[in-house]
N, C-alpha and C. Protein backbone atom coordinates (compact mmCIF):
# COMPACT_ATOMS: atom_id res chain seq x y z
N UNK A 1 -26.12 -44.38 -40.79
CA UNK A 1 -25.42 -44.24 -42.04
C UNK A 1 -23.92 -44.52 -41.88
N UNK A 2 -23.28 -43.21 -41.06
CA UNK A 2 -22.01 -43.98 -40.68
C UNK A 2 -21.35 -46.03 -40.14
N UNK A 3 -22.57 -46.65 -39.50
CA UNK A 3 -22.29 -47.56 -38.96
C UNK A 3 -22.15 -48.79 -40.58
N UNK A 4 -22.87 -48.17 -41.72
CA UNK A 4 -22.99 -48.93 -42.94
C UNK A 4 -21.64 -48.76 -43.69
N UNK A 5 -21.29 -47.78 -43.72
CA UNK A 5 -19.51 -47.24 -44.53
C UNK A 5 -18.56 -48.30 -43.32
N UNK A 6 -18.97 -48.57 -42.15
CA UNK A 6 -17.90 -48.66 -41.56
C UNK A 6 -17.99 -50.73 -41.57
N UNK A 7 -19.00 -51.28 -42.09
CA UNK A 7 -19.02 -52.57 -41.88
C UNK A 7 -17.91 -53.34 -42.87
N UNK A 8 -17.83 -52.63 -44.19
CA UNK A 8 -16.76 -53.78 -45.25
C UNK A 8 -15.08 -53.22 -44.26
N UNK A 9 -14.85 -51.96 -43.95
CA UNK A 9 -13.60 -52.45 -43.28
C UNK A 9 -13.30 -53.10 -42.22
N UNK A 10 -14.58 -53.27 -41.18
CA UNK A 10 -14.38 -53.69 -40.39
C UNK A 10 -14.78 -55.32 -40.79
N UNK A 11 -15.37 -55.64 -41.64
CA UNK A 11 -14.80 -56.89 -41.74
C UNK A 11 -14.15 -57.61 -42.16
N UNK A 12 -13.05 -56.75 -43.33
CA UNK A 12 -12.39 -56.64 -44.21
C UNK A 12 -11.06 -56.84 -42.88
N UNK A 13 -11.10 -56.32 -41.63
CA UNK A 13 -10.33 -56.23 -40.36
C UNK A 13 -10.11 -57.56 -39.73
N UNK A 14 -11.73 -57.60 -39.64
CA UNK A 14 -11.60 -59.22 -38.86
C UNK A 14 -11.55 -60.74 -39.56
N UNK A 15 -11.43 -60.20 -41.41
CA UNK A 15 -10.71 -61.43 -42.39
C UNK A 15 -9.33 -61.64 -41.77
N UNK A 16 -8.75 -60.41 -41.68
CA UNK A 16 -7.14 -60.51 -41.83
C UNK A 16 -6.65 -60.93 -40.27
N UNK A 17 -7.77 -60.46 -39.02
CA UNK A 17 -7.22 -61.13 -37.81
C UNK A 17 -7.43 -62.46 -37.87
N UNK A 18 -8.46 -63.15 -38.43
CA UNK A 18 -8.84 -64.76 -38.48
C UNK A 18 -7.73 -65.15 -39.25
N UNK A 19 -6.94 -64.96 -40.19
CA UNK A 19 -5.40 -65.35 -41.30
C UNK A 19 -4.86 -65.36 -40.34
N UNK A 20 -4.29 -64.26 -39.72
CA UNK A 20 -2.92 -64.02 -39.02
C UNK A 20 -3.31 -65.28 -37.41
N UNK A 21 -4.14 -64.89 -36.88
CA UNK A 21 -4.40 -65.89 -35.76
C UNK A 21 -4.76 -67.44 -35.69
N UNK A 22 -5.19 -67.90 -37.13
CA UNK A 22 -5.62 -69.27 -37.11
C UNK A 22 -4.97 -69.82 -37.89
N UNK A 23 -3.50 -69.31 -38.56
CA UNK A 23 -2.44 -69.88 -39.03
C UNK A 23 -3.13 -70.66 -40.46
N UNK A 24 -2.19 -70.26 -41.31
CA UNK A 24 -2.54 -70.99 -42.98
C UNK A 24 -2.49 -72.50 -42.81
N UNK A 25 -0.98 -73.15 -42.44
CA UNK A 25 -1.30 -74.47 -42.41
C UNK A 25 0.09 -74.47 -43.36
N UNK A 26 0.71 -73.55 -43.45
CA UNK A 26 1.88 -73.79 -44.43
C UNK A 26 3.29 -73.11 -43.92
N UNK A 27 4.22 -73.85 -44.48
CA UNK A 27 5.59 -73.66 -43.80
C UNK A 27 6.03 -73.31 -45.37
N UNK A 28 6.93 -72.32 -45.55
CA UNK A 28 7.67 -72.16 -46.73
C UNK A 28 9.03 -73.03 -47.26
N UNK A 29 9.12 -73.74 -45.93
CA UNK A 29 10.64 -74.21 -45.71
C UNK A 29 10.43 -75.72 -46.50
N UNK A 30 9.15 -76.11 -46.40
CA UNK A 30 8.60 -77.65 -46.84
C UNK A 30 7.28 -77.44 -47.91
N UNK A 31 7.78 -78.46 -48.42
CA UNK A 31 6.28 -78.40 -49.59
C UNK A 31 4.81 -79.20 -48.67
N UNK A 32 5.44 -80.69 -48.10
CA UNK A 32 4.19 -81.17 -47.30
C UNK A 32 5.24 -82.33 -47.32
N UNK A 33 4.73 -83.10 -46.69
CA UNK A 33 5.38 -85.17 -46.73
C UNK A 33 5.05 -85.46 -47.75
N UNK A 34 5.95 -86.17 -48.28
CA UNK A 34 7.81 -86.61 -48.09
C UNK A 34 8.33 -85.40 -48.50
N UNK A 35 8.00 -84.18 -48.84
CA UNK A 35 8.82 -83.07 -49.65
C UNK A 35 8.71 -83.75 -51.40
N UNK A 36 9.13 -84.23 -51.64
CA UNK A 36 9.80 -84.71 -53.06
C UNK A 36 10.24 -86.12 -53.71
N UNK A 37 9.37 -86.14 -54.37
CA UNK A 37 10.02 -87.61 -54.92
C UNK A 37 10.61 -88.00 -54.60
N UNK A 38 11.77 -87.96 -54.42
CA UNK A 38 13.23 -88.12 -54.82
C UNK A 38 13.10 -89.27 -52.70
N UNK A 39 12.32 -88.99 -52.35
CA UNK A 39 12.07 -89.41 -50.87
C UNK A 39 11.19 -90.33 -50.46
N UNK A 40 10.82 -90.83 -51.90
CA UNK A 40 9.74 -91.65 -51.85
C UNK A 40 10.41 -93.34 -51.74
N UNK A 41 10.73 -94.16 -50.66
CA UNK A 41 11.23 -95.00 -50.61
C UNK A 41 10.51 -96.33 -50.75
N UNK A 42 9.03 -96.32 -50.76
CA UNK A 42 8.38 -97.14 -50.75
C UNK A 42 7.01 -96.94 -50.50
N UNK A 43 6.14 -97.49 -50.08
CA UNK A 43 4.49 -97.18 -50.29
C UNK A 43 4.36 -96.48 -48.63
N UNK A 44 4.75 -97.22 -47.94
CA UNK A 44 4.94 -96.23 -46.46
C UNK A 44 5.15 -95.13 -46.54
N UNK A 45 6.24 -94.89 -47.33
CA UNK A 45 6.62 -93.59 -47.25
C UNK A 45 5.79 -92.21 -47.74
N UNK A 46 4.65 -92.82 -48.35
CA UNK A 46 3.49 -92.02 -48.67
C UNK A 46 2.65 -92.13 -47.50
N UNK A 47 2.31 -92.27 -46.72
CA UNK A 47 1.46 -92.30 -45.53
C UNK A 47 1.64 -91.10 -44.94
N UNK A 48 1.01 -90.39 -44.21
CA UNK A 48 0.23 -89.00 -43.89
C UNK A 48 0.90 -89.57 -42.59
N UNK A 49 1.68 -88.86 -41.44
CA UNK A 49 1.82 -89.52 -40.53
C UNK A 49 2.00 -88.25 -38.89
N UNK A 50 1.78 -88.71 -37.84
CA UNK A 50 0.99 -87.96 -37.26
C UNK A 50 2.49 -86.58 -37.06
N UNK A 51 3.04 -87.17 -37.11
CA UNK A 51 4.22 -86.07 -37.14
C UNK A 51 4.38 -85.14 -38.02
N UNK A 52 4.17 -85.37 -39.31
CA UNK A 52 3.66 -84.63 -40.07
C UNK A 52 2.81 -83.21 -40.10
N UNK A 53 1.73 -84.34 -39.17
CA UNK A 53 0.64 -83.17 -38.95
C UNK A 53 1.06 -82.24 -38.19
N UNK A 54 1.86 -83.18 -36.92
CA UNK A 54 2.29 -81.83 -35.89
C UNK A 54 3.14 -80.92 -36.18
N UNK A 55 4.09 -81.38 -36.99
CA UNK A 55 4.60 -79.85 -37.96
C UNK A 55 4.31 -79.35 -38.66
N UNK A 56 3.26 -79.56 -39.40
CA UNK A 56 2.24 -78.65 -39.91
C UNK A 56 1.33 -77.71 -39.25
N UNK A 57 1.25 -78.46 -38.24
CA UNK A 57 0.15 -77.97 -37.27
C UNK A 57 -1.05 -78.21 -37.16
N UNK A 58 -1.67 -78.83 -36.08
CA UNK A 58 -2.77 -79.33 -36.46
C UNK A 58 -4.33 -78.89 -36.16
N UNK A 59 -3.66 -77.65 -35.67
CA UNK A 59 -4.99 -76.52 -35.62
C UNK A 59 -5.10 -75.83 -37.37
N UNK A 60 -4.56 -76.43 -38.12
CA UNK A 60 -4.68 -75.23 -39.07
C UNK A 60 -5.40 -75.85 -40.67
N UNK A 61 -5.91 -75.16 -41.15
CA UNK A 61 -6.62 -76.13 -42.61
C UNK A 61 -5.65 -76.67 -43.17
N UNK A 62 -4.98 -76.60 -43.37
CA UNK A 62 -3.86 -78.10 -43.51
C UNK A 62 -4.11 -79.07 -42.89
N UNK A 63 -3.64 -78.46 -41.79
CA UNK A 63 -3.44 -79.70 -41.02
C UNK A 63 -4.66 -80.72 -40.68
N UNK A 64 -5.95 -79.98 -41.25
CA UNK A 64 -7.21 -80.46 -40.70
C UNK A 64 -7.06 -81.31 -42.31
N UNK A 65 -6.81 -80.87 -43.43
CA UNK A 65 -6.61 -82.31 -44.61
C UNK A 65 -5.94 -82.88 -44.26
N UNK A 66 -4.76 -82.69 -43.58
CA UNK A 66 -3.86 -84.30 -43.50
C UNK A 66 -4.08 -84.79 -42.41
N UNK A 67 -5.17 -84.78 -41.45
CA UNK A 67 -5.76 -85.56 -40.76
C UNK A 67 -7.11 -86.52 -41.64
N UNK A 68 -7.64 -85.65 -42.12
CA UNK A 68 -8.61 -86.27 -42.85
C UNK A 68 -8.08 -87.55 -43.85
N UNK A 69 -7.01 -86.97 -44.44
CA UNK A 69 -5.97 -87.71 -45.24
C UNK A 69 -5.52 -88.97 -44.99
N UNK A 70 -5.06 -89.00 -43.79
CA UNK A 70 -4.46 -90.09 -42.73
C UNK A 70 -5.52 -90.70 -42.63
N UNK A 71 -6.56 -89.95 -42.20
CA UNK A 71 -8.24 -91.35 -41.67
C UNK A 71 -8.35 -91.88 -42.83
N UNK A 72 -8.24 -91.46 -44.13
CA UNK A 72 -8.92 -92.31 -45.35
C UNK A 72 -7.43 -93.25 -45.55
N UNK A 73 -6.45 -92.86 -45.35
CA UNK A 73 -4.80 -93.70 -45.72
C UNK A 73 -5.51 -94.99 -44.96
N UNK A 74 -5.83 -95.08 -43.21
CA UNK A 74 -5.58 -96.16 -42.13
C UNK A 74 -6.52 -96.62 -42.12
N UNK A 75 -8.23 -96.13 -43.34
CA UNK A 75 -9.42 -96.62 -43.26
C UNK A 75 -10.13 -96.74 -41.96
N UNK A 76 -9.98 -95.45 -41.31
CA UNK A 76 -10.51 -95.20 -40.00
C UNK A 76 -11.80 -94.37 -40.21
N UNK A 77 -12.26 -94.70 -40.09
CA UNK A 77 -13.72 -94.16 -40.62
C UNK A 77 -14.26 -93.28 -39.35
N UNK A 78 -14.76 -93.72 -38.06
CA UNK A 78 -14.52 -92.37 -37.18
C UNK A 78 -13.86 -91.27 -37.30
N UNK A 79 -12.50 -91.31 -37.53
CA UNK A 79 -12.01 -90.16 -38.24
C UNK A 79 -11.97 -89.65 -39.24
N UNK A 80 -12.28 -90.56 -40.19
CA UNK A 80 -12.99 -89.50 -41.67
C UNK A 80 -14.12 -88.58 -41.05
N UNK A 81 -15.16 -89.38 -40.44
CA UNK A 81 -16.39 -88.74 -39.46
C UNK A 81 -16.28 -87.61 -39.11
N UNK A 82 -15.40 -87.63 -38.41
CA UNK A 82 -14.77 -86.61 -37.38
C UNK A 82 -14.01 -85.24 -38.21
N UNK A 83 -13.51 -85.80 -39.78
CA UNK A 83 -12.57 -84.76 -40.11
C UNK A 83 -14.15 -83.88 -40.92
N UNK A 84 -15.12 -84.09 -41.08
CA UNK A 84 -16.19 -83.24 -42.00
C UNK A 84 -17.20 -82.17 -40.51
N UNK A 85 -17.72 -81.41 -41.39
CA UNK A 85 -18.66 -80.37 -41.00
C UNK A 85 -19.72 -81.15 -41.08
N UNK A 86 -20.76 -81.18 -39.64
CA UNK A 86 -22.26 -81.86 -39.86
C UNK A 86 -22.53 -83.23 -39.55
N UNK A 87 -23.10 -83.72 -40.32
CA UNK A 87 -23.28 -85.10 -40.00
C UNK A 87 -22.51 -86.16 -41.58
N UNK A 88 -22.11 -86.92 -41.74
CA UNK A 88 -22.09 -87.80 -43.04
C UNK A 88 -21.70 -89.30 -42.36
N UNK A 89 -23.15 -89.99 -43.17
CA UNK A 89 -23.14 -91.20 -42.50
C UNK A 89 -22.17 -92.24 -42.78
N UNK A 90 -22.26 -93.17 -41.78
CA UNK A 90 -20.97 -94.41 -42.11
C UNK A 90 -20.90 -94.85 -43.14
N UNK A 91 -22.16 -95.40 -43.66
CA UNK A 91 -21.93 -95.77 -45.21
C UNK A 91 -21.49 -94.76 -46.17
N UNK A 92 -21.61 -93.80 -46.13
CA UNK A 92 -20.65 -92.87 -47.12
C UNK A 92 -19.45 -93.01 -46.73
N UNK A 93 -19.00 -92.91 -45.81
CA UNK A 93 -17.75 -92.55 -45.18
C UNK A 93 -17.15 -93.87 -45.42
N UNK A 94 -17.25 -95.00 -45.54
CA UNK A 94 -16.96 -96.48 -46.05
C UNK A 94 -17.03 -96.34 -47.71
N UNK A 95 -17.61 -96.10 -48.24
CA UNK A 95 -17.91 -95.89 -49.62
C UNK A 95 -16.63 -95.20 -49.82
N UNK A 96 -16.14 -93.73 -49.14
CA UNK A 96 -14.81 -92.98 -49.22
C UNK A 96 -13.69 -93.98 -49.31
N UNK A 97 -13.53 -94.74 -47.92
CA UNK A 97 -12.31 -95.33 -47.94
C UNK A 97 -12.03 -96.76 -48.62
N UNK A 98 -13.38 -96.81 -49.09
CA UNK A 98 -12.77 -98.02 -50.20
C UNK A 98 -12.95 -97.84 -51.71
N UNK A 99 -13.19 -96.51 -51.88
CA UNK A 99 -13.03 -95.90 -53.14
C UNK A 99 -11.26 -95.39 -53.23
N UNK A 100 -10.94 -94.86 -52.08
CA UNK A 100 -9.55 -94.34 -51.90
C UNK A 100 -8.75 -94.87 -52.37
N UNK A 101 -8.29 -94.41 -53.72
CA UNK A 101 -7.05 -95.41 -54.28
C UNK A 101 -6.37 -93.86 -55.16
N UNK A 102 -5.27 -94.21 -55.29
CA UNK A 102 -4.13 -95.23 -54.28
C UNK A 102 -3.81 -94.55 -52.98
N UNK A 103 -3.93 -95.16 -52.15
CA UNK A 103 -3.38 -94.99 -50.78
C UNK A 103 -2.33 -94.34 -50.30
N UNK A 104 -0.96 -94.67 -51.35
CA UNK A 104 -0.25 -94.11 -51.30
C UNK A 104 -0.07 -92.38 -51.96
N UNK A 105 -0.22 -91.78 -51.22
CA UNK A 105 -0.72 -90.75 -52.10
C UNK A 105 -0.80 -89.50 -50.94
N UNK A 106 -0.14 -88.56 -51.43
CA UNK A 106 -0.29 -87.37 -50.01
C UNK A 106 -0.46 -85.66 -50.81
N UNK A 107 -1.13 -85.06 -49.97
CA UNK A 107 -1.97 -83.72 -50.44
C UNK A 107 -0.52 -82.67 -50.40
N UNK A 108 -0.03 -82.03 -51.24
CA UNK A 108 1.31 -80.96 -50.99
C UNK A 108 1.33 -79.93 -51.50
N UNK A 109 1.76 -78.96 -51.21
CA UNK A 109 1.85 -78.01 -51.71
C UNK A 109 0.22 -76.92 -51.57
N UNK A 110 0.26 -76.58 -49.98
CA UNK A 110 -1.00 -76.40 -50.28
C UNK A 110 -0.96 -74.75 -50.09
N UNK A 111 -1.77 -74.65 -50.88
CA UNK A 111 -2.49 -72.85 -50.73
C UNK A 111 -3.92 -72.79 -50.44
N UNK A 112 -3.50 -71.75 -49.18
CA UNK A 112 -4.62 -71.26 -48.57
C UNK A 112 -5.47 -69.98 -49.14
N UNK A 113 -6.36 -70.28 -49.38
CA UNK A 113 -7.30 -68.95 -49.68
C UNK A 113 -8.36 -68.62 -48.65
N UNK A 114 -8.16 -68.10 -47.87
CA UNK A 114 -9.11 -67.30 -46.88
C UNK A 114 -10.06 -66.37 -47.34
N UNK A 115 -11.61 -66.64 -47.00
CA UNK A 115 -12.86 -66.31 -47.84
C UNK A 115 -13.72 -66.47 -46.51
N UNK A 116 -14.66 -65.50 -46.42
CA UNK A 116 -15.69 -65.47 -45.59
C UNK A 116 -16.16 -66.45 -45.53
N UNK A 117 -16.36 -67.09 -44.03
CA UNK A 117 -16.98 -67.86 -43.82
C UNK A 117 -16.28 -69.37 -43.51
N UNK A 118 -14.98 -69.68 -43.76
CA UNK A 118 -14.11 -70.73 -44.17
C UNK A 118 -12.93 -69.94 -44.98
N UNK A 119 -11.98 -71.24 -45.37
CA UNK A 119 -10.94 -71.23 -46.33
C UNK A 119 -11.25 -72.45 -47.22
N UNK A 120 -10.35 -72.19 -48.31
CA UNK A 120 -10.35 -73.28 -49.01
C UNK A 120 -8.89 -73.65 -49.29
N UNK A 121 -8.37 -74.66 -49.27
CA UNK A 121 -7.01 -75.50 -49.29
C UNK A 121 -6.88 -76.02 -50.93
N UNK A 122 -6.12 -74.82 -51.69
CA UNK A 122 -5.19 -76.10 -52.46
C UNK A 122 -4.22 -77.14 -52.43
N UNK A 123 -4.84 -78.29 -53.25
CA UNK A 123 -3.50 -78.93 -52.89
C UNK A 123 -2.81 -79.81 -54.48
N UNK A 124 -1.65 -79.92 -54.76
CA UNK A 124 -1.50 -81.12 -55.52
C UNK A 124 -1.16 -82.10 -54.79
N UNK A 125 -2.14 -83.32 -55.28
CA UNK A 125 -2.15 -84.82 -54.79
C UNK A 125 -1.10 -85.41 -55.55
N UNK A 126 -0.12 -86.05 -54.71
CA UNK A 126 1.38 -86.63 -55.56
C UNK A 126 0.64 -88.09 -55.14
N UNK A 127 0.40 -88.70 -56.06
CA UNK A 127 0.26 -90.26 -56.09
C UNK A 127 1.48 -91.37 -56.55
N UNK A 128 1.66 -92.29 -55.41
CA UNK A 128 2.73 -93.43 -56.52
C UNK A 128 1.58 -94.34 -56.76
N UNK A 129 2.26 -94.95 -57.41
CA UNK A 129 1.23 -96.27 -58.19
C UNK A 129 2.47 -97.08 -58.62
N UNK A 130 2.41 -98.66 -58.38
CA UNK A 130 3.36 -99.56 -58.88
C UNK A 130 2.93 -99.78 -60.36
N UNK A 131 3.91 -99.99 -60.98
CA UNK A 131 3.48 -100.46 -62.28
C UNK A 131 3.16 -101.82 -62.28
N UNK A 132 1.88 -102.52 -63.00
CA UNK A 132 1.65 -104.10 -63.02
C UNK A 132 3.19 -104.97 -63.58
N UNK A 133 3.54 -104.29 -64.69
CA UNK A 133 4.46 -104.54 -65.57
C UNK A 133 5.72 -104.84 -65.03
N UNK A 134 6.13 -104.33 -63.85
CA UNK A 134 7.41 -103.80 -63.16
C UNK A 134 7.13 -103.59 -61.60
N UNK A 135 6.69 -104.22 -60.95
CA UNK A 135 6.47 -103.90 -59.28
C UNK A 135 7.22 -102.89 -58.61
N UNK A 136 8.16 -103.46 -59.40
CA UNK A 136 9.92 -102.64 -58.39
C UNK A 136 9.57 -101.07 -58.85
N UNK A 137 9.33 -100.84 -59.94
CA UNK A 137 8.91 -99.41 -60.61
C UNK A 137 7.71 -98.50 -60.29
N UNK A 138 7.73 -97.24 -59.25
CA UNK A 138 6.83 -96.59 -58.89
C UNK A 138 6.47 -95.55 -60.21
N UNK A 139 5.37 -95.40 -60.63
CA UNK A 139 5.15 -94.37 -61.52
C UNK A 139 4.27 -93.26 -60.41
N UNK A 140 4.53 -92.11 -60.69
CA UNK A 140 4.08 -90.32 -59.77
C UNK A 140 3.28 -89.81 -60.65
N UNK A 141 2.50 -89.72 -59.91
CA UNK A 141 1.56 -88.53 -60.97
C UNK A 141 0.79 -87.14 -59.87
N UNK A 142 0.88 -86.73 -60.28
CA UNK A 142 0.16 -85.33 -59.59
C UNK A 142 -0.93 -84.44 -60.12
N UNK A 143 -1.71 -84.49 -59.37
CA UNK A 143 -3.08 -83.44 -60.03
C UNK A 143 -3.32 -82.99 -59.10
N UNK A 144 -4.38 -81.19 -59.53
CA UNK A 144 -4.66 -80.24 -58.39
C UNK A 144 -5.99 -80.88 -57.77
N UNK A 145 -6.41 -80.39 -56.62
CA UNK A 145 -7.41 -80.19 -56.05
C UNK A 145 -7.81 -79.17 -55.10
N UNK A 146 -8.94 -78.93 -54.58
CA UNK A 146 -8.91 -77.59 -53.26
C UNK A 146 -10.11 -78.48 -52.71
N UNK A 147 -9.91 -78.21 -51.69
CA UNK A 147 -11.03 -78.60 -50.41
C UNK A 147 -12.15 -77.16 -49.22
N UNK A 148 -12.94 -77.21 -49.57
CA UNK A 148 -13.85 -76.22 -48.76
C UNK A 148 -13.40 -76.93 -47.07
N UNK A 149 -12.90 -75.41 -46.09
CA UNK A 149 -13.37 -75.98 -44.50
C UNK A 149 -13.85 -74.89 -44.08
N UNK A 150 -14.30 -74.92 -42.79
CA UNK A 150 -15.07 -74.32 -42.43
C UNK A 150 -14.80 -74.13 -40.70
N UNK A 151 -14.11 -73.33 -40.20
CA UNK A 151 -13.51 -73.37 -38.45
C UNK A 151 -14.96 -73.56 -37.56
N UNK A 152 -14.99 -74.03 -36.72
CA UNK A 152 -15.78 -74.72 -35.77
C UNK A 152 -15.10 -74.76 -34.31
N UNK A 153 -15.96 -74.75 -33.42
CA UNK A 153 -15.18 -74.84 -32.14
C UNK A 153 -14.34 -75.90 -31.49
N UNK A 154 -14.42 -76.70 -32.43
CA UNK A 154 -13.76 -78.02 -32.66
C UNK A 154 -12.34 -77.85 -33.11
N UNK A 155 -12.19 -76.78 -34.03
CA UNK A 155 -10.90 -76.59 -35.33
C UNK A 155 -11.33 -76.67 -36.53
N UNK A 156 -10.75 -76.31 -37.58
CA UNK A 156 -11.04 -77.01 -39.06
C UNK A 156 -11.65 -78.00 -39.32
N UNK A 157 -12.95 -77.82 -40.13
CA UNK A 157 -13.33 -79.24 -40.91
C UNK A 157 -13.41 -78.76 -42.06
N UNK A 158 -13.14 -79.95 -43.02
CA UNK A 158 -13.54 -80.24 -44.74
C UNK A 158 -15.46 -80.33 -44.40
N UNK A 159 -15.77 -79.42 -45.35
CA UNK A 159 -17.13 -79.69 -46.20
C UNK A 159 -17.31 -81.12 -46.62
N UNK A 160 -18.54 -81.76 -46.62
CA UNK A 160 -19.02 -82.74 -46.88
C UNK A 160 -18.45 -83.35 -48.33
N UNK A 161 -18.46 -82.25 -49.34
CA UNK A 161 -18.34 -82.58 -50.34
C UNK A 161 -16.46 -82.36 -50.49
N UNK A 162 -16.06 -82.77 -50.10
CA UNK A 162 -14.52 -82.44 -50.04
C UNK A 162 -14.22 -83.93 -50.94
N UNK A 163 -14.36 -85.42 -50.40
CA UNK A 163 -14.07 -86.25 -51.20
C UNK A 163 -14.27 -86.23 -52.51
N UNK A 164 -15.65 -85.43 -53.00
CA UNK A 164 -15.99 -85.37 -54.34
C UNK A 164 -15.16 -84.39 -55.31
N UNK A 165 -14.64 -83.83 -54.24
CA UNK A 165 -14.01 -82.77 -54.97
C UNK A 165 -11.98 -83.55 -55.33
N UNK A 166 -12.01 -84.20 -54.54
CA UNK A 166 -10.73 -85.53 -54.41
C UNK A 166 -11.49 -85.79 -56.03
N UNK A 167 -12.37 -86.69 -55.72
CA UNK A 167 -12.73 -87.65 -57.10
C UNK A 167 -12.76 -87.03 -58.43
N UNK A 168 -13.43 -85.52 -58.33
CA UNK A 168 -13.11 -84.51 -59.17
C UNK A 168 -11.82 -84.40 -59.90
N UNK A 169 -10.79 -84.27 -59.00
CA UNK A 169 -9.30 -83.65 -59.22
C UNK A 169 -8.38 -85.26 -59.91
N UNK A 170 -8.95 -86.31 -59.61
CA UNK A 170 -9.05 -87.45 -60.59
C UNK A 170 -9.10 -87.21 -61.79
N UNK A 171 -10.43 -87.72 -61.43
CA UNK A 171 -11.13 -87.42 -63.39
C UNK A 171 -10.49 -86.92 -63.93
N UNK A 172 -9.95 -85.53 -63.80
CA UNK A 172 -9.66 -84.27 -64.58
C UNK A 172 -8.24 -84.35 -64.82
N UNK A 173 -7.42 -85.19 -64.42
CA UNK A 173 -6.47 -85.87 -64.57
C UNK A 173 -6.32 -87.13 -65.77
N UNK A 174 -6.95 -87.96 -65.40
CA UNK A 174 -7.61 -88.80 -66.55
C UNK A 174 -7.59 -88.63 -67.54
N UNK A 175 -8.27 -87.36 -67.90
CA UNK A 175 -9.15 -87.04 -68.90
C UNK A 175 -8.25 -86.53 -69.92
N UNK A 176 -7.23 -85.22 -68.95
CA UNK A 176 -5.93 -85.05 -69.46
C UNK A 176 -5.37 -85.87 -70.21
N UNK A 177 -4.95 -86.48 -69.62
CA UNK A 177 -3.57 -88.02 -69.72
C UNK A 177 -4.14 -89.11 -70.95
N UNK A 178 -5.44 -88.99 -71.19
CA UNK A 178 -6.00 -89.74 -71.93
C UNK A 178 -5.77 -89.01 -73.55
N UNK A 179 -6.07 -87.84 -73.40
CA UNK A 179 -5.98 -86.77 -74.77
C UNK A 179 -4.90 -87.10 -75.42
């Protein structure tokens, strides 16, 4: 009887040691790459880049999206591979990176929610897009998304369905902007 009263704090214990020890993935000092518009110098300058990660950190669910991030930016498909839980075959994972538009485009501002079993990563996706009309002219747009991971002895991975949940945070953007 006693050992049943004592299981929600004690795992209620070992939520808060898995937070404090496997690091959120967030710095207060930075929003994510580039920080801010205002830094956006060109389509490069949206690229996920490995430095990035390493100040983010790349043990941490962050840092495990902007790796994933980067594989779909450089159309590295082993490493999309590599950034999911399980198996997901090449042809999906090709299907991802040539669905991936726009490229230029990086995950910021992310919040961590720590939940049994995994976390889940918010993020807003800051996209540029050239205008057809005006090349020289970047138009920004931003919409939310969150990504399911799941720690492994590997580090952080995104859930399978993490791109869909990308394509999701689209739409719902769209759909907005269209109204």
């Amino acid at each position: 009887m006693v050992g049943l009263r004592l299981r929600a704090p004690i795992a209620l214990l070992a939520l808060l040691l898995i937070a404090f020890s496997a690091g959120c993935g967030t710095d207060n000092r930075r929003e994510g790459p580039p920080f801010e518009p205002r830094d956006i110098a060109g389509p490069r300058s949206m690229l996920v880049t490995n430095s990035d990660i390493q100040e983010i950190g790349p043990k941490t669910p962050y840092g495990a999206v902007l790796r994933w991030w980067q594989a779909l930016q450089h159309r590295d498909v082993a490493g999309v591979r590599r950034s999911y839980t399980g198996s997901v075959s090449k042809k999906e994972v090709r299907r991802e990176i040539h669905t991936f538009l726009p490229r230029s485009s990086q995950p910021i501002e992310p919040r961590v929610l720590m939940r049994p079993g995994g976390v889940t990563v918010g993020v807003t996706v800051r996209a540029a897009t050239r205008l057809a009309e005006s090349p020289r002219v970047v138009s920004i747009t931003d919409f939310l998304t969150s990504f399911a991971l799941v720690q492994t002895p590997g580090g952080w991975r995104l859930r399978p369905a993490a791109y869909q949940r990308y394509l999701d945070g689209k739409r719902r953007l769209r759909l907005r902007t269209a109204s």
